[in-house]
Protein backbone atom coordinates (compact mmCIF):
# COMPACT_ATOMS: atom_id res chain seq x y z
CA UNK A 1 0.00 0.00 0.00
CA UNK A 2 1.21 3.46 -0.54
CA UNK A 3 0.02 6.95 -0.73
CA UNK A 4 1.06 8.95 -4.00
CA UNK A 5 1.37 13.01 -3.82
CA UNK A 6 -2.57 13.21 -4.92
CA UNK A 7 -3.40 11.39 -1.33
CA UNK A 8 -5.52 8.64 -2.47
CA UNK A 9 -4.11 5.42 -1.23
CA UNK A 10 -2.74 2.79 -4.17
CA UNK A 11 -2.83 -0.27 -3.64
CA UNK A 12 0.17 -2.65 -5.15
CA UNK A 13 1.04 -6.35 -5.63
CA UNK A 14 4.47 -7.99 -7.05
CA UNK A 15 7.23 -10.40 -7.34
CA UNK A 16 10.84 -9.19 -7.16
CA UNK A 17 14.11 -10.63 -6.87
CA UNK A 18 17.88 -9.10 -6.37
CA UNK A 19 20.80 -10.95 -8.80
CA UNK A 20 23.83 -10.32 -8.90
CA UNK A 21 25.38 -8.85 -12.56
CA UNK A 22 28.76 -10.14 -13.97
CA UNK A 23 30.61 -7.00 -12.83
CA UNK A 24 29.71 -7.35 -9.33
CA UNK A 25 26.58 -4.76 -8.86
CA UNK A 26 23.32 -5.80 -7.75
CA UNK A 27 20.23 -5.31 -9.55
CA UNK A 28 16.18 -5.55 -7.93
CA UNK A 29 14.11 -6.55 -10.69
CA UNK A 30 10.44 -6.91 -10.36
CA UNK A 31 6.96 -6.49 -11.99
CA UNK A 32 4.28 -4.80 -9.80
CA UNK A 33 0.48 -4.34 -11.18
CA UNK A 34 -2.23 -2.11 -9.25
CA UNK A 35 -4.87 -3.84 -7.27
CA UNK A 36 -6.31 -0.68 -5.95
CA UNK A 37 -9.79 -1.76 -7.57
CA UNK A 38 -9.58 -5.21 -6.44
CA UNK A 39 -8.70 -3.86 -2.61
CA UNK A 40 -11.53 -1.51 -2.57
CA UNK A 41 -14.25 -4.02 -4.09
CA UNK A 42 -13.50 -6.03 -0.99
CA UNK A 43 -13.05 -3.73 1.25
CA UNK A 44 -16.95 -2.74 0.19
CA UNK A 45 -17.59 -6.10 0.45
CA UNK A 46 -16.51 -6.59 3.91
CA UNK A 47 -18.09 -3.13 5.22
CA UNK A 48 -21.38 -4.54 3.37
CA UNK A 49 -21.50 -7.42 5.60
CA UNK A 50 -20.59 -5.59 8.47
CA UNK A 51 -23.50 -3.33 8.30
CA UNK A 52 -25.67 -6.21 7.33
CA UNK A 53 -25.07 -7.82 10.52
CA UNK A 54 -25.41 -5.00 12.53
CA UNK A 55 -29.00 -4.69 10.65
CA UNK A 56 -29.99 -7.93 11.55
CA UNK A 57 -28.80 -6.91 15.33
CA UNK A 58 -30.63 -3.88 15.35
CA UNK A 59 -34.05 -6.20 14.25
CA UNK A 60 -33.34 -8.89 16.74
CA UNK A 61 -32.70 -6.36 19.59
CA UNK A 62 -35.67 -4.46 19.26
CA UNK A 63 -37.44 -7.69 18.31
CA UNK A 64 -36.28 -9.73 21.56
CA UNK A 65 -35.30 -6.62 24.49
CA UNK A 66 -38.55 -4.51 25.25
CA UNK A 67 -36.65 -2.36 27.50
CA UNK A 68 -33.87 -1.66 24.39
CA UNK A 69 -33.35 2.18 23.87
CA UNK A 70 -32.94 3.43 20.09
CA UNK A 71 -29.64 5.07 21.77
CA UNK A 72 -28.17 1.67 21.77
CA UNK A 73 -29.79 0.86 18.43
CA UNK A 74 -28.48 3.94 16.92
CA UNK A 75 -25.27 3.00 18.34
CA UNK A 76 -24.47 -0.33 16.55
CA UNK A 77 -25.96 1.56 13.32
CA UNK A 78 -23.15 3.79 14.10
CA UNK A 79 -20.32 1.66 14.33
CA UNK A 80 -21.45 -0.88 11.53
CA UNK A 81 -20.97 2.29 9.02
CA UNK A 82 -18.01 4.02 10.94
CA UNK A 83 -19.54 7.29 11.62
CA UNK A 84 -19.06 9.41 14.57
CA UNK A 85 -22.78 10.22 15.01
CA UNK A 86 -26.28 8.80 14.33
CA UNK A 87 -29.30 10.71 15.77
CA UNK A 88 -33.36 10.59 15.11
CA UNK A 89 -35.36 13.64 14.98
CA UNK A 90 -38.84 13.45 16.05
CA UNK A 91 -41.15 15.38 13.94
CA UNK A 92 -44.59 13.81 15.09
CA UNK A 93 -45.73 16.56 17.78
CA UNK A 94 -46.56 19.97 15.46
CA UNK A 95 -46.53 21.91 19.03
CA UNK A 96 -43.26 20.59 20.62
CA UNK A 97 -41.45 20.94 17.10
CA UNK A 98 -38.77 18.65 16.26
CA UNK A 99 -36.57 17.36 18.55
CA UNK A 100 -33.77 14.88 18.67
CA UNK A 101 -34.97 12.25 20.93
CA UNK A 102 -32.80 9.40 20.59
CA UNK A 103 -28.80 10.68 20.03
CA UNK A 104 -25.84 8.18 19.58
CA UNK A 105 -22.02 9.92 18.67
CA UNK A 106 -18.40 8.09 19.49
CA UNK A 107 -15.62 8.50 21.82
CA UNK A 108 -14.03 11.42 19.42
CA UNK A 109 -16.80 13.52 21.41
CA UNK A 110 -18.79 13.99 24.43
CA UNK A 111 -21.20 16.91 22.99
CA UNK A 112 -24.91 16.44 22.29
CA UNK A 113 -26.29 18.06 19.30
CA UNK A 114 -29.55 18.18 20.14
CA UNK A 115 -30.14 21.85 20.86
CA UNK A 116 -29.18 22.68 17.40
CA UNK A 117 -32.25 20.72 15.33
CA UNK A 118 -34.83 22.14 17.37
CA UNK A 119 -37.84 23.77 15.40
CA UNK A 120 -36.41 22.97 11.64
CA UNK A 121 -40.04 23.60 11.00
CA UNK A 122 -39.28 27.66 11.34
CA UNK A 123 -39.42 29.90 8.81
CA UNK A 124 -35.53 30.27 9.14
CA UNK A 125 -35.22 26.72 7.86
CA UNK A 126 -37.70 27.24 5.23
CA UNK A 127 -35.43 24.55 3.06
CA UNK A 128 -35.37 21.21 5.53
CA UNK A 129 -39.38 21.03 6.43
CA UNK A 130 -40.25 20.53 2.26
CA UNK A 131 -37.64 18.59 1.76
CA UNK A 132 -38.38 15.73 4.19
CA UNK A 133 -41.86 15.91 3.39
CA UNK A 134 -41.39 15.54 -0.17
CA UNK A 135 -39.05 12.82 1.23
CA UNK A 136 -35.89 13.86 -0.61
CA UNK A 137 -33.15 12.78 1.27
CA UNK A 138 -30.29 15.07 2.11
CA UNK A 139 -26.92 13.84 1.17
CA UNK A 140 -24.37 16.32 2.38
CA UNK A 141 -20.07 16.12 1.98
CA UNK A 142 -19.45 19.52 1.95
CA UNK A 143 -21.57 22.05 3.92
CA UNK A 144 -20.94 24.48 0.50
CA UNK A 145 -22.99 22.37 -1.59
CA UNK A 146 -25.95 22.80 0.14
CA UNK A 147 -28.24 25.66 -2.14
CA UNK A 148 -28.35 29.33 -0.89
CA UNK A 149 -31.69 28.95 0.82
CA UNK A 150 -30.26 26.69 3.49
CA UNK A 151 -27.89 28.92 4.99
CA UNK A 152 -30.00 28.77 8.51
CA UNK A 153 -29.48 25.07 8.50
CA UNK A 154 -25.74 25.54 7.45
CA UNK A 155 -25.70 27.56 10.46
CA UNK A 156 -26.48 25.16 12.25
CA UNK A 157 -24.31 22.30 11.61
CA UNK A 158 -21.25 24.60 11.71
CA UNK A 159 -22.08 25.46 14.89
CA UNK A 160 -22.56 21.86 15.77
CA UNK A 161 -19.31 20.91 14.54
CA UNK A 162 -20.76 18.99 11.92
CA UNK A 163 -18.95 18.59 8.82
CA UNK A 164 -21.07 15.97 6.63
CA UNK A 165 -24.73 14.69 6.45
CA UNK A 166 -26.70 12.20 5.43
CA UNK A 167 -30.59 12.20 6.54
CA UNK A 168 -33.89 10.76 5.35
CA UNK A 169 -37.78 10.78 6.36
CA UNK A 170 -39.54 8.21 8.25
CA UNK A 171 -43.31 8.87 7.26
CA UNK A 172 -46.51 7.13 9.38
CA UNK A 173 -49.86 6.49 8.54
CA UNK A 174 -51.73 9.11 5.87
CA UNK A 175 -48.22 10.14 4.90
CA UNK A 176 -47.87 12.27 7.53
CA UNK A 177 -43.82 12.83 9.12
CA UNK A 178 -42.80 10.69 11.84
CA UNK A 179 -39.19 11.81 12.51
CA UNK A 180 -36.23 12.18 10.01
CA UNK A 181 -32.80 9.69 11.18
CA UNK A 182 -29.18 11.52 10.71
CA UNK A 183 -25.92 10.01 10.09
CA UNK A 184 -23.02 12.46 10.55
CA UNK A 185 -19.33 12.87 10.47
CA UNK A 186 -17.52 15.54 12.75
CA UNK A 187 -15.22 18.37 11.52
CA UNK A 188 -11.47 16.74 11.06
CA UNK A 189 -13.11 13.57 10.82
CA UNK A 190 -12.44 11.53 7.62
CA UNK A 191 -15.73 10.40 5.79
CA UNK A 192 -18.67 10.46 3.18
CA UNK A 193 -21.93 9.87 2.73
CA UNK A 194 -23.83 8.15 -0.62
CA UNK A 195 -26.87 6.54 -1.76
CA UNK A 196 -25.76 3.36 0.00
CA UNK A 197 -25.77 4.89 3.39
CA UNK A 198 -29.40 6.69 2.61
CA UNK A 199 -30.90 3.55 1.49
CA UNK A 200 -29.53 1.64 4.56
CA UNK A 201 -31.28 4.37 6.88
CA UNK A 202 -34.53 3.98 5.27
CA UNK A 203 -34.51 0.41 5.87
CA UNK A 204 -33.56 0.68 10.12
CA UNK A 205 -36.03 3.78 9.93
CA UNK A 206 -38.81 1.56 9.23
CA UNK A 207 -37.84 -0.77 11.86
CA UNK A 208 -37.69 2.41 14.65
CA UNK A 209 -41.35 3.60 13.27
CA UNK A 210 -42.73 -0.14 13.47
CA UNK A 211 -41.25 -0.74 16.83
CA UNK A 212 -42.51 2.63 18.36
CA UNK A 213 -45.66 2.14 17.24
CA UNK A 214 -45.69 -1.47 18.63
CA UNK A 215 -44.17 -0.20 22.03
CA UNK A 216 -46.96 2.23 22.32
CA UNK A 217 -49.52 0.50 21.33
CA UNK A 218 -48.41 -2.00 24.09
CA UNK A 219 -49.07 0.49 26.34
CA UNK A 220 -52.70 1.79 25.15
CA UNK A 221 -53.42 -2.19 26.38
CA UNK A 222 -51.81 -2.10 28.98
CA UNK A 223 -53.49 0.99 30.68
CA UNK A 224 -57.05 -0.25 29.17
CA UNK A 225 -56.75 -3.78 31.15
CA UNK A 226 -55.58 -2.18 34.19
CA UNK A 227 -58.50 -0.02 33.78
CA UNK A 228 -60.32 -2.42 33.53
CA UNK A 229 -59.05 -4.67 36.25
CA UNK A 230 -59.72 -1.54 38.38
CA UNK A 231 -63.77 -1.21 37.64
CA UNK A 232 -63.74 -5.15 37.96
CA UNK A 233 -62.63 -5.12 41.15
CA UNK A 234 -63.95 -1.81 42.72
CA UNK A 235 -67.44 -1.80 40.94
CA UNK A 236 -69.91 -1.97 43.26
CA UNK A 237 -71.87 -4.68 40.69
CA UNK A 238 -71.40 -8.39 41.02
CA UNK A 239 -69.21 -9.40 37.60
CA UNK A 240 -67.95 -12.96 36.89
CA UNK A 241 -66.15 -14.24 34.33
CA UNK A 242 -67.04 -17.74 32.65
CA UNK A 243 -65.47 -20.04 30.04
CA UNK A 244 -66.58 -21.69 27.36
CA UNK A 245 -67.53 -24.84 29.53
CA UNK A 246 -69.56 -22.61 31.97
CA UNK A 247 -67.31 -22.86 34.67
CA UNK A 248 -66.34 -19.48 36.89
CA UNK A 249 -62.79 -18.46 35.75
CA UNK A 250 -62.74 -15.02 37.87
CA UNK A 251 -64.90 -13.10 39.91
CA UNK A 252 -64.54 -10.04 41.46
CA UNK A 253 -65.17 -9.23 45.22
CA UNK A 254 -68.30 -7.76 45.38
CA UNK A 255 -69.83 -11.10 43.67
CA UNK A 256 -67.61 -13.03 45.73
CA UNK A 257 -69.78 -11.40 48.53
CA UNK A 258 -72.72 -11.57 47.55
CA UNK A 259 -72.36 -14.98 47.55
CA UNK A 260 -70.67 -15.02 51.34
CA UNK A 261 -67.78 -16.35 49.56
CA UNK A 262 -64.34 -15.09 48.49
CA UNK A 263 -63.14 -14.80 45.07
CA UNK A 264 -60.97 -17.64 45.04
CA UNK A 265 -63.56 -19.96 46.03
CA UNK A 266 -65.33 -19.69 42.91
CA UNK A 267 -62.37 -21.10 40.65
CA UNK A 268 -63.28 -23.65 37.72
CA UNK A 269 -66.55 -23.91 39.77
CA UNK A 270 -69.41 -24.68 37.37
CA UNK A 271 -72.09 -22.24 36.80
CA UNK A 272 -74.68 -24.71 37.10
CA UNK A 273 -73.86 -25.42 40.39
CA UNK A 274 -75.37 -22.49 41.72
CA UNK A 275 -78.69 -21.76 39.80
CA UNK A 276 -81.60 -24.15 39.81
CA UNK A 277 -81.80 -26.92 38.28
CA UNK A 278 -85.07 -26.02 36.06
CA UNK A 279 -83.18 -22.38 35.13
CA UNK A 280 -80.10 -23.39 33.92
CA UNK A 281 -81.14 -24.33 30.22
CA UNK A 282 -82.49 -20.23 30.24
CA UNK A 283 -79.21 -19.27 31.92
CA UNK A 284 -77.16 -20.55 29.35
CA UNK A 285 -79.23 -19.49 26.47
CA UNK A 286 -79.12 -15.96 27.65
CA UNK A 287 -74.78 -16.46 28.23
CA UNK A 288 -74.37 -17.52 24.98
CA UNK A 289 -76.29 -13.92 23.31
């Protein structure tokens, strides 16, 4: 390997050999060809299946850990693609404004970022709103190339210390914006962005939306049953629960005592075994409505 004046590493393979020549001075001959092509093709190759993995971690983390944080996920994103930052913006709440809620960056620094992508939706950032909703993705090397009318957003990374971007839309239901997920390379930092590294964002994007919206909904169920384990129990109305063979599988106290019994008592008990003989054929018609 060697680096030429230009900077852009070569990569070289030969055979050589030193002979001696009949008046006593030696001589290197050899025959080197450039592999530089070969070299990067597998270096792509490997950092392909490095990110792949970390993909596949990313799914089976969220899939398996309830309690794992998209900091963590955002994390092994980060590393897989050798960044020094990966970061999700939350667009979903019109009044709170967007917001980096989940914020991953390496050991080259300890500062977050978040305070400078709050409210992109201003009229100071006029570019970045219509741009993720038309869900362009941003694909930044060089804070110059960005067009005139994001100078508030240029801004903005400079003053983060943020020298390239790459960022793309996460859309919900009806189309609407979700939050917008951020790869990014520090000033002094070696690095670029390209399709590749848009496309794989898109992909672990999805998997954030689906597992937030799994998470919460999670937790619409589990406030419903524990409200309505609360009336079961606290209702001053007799309520019992029966299964398909008529036999009590839960009842809640105030049946229990209406009954002079407690709740337990009534487990896998029959129905039948407390109504009439001549009324149970009614009973069950009317259970089965």
């Amino acid at each position: 390997m060697i680096s030429p004046i230009t900077g852009k590493i070569k990569w070289l393979q030969g055979k050589s050999e030193a002979s001696q020549q009949a008046d006593g001075q030696w001589v290197w001959d050899g025959i080197f060809v450039d592999i530089s092509d070969r070299k990067q093709a597998e270096t792509q190759l490997l950092r392909s299946r490095s990110i792949q993995a970390a993909i596949i971690q990313i799914f089976q983390t969220l899939l398996k850990d309830e309690k794992a944080t998209f900091t963590a996920v955002l994390g092994q994103l980060g590393q897989a693609i050798g960044t020094n930052r990966a970061f999700l913006i939350c667009h979903s709440d019109r009044q709170r404004g967007s917001l980096v809620t989940s914020e991953w960056f390496d050991g080259t620094t300890t500062a977050s970022i978040g305070e400078y992508f709050r409210h992109l939706e201003s009229e100071e950032v006029a570019w970045w709103l219509p741009k993720m909703l038309a869900n362009e993705e941003v694909i930044c090397n060089k804070l110059a190339d960005l067009p005139a009318i994001a100078f508030d957003f240029v801004e903005r990374l400079q003053r983060a210390e943020i020298s390239a971007l790459v960022a793309v839309s996460i859309f919900a239901a009806q189309h609407q914006l979700w939050g917008v997920l951020c790869l990014a390379q520090n000033e002094g930092t070696p690095g670029s962005f390209s399709q590749a590294e848009a496309q794989i964002l898109r992909l672990v994007g999805e998997i954030l939306y689906i597992t937030d919206t799994r998470r919460q909904e999670r937790q619409r169920l589990k406030a419903s049953e524990e409200k309505f384990r609360d009336i079961f129990e606290n209702v001053g109305v007799g309520i019992a629960k029966l299964d398909e063979a008529f036999c009590f599988t839960q009842v809640n106290t105030t049946f229990a005592r209406m009954l002079g019994e407690s709740p337990a008592a009534f487990e896998e008990v029959p129905y039948d075994s407390l109504t009439p003989q001549g009324e149970q054929d009614g009973d069950r018609r009317c259970l089965r409505i």
